[in-house]
C-alpha atoms as a PDB file:
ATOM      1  CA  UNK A   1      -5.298   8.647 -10.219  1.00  0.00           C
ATOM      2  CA  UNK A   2      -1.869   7.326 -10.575  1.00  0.00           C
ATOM      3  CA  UNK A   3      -0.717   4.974 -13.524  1.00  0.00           C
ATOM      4  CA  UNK A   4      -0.035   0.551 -12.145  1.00  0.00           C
ATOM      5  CA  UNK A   5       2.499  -0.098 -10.516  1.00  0.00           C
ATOM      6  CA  UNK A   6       4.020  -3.869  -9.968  1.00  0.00           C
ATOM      7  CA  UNK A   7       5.057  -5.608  -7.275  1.00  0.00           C
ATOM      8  CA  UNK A   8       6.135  -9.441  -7.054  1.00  0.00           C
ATOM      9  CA  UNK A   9       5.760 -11.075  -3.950  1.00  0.00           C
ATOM     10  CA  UNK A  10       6.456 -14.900  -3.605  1.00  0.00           C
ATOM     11  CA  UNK A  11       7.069 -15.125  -7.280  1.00  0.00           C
ATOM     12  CA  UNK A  12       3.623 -13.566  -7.817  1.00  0.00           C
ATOM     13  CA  UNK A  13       2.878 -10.233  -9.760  1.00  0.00           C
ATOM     14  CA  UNK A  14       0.390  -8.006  -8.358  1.00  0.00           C
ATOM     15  CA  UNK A  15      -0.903  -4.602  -9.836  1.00  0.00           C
ATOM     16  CA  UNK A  16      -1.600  -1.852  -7.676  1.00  0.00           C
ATOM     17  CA  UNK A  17      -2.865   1.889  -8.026  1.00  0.00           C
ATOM     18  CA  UNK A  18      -2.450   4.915  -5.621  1.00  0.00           C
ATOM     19  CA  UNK A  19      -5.514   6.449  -5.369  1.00  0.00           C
ATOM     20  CA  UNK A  20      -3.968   9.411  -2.539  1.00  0.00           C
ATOM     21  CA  UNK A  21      -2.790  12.667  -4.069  1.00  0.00           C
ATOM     22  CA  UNK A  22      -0.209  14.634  -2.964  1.00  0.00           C
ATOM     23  CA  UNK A  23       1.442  12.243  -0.730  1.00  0.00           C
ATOM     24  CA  UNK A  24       4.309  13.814   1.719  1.00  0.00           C
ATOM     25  CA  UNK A  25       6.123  13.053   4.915  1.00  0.00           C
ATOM     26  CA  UNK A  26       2.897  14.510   7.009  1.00  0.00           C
ATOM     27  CA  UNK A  27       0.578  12.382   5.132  1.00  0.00           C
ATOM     28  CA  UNK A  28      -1.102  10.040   7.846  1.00  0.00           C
ATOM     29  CA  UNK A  29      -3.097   7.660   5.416  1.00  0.00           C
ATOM     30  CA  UNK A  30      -2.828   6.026   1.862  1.00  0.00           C
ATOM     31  CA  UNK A  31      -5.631   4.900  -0.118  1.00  0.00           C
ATOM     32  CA  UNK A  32      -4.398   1.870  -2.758  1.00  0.00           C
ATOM     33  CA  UNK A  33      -6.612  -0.271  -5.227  1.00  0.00           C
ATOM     34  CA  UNK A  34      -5.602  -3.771  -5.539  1.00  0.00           C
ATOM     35  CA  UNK A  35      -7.288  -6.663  -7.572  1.00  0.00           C
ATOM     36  CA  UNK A  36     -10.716  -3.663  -7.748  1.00  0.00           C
ATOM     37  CA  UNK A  37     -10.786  -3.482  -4.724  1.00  0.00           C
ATOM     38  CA  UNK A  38      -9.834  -0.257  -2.205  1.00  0.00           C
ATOM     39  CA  UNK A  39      -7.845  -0.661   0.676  1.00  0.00           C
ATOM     40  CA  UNK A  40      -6.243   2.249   3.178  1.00  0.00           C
ATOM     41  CA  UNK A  41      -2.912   2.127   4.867  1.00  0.00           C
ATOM     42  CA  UNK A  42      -2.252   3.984   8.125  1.00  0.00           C
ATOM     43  CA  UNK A  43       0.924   5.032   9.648  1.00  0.00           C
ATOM     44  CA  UNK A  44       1.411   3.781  13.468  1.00  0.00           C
ATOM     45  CA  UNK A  45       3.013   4.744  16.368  1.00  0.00           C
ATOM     46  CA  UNK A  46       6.070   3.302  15.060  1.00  0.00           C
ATOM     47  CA  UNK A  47       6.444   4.554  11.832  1.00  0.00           C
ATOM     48  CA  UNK A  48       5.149   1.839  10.533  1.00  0.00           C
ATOM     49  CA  UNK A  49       2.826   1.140   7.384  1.00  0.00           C
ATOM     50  CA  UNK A  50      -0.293  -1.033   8.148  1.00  0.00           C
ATOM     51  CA  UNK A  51      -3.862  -1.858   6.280  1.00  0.00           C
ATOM     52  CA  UNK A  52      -7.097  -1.662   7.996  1.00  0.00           C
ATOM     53  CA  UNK A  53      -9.202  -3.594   5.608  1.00  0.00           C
ATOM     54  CA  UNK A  54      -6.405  -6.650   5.434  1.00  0.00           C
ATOM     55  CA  UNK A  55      -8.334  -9.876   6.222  1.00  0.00           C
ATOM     56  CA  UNK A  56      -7.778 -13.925   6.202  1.00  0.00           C
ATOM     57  CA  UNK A  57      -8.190 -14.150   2.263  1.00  0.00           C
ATOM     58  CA  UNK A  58      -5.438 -11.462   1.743  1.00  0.00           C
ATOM     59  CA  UNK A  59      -2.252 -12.653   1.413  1.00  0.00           C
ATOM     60  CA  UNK A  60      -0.513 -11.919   4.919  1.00  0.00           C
ATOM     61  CA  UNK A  61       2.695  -9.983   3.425  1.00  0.00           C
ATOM     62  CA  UNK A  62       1.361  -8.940   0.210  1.00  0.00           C
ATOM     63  CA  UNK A  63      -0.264  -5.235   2.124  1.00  0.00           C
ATOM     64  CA  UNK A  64       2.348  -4.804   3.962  1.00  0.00           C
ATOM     65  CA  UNK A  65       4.829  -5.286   1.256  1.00  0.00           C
ATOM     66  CA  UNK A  66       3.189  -2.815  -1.222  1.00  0.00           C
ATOM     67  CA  UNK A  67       3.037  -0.646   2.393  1.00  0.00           C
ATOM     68  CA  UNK A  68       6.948  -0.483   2.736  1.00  0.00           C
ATOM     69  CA  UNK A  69       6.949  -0.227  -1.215  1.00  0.00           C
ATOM     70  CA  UNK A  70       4.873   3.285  -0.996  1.00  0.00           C
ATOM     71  CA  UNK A  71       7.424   4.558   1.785  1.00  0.00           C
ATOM     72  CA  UNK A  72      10.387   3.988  -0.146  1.00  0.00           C
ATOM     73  CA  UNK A  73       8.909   5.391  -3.493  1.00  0.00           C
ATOM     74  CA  UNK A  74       7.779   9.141  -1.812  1.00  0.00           C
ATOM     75  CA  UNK A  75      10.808   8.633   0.470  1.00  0.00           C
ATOM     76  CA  UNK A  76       8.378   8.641   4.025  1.00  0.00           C
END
């Protein structure tokens, strides 16, 4: 397990862990924790990061967000 890492998102902190090892340019799914509980993000057609878990109580950009945040940390 990976050490919290921030994000802010409408002037609102959130605290997030990677739970996925070993995460590369072939990897197809990341598994996150957020507020104790475990979400996964899967890459689309389009390159693009999305959550299968996200429902109407999430916050609508807050997945995604963290999402594009992954990418650009491991550079996918």
């Amino acid at each position: 397990m990976s050490l919290p890492l921030r994000i802010t998102v409408d002037d609102r902190d959130y605290t997030y862990t990677v739970l996925t090892r070993g995460i590369n340019k072939q990897t197809e799914s990341i598994k996150i924790s957020l507020n104790e509980e475990e979400f996964t993000l899967v890459r689309n057609q389009n390159n693009a990061w999305l959550a299968l878990e996200e429902t109407i109580g999430d916050h609508p950009g807050l997945l995604q967000a963290i999402a594009r945040n992954i990418a650009l940390r491991y550079r996918l």
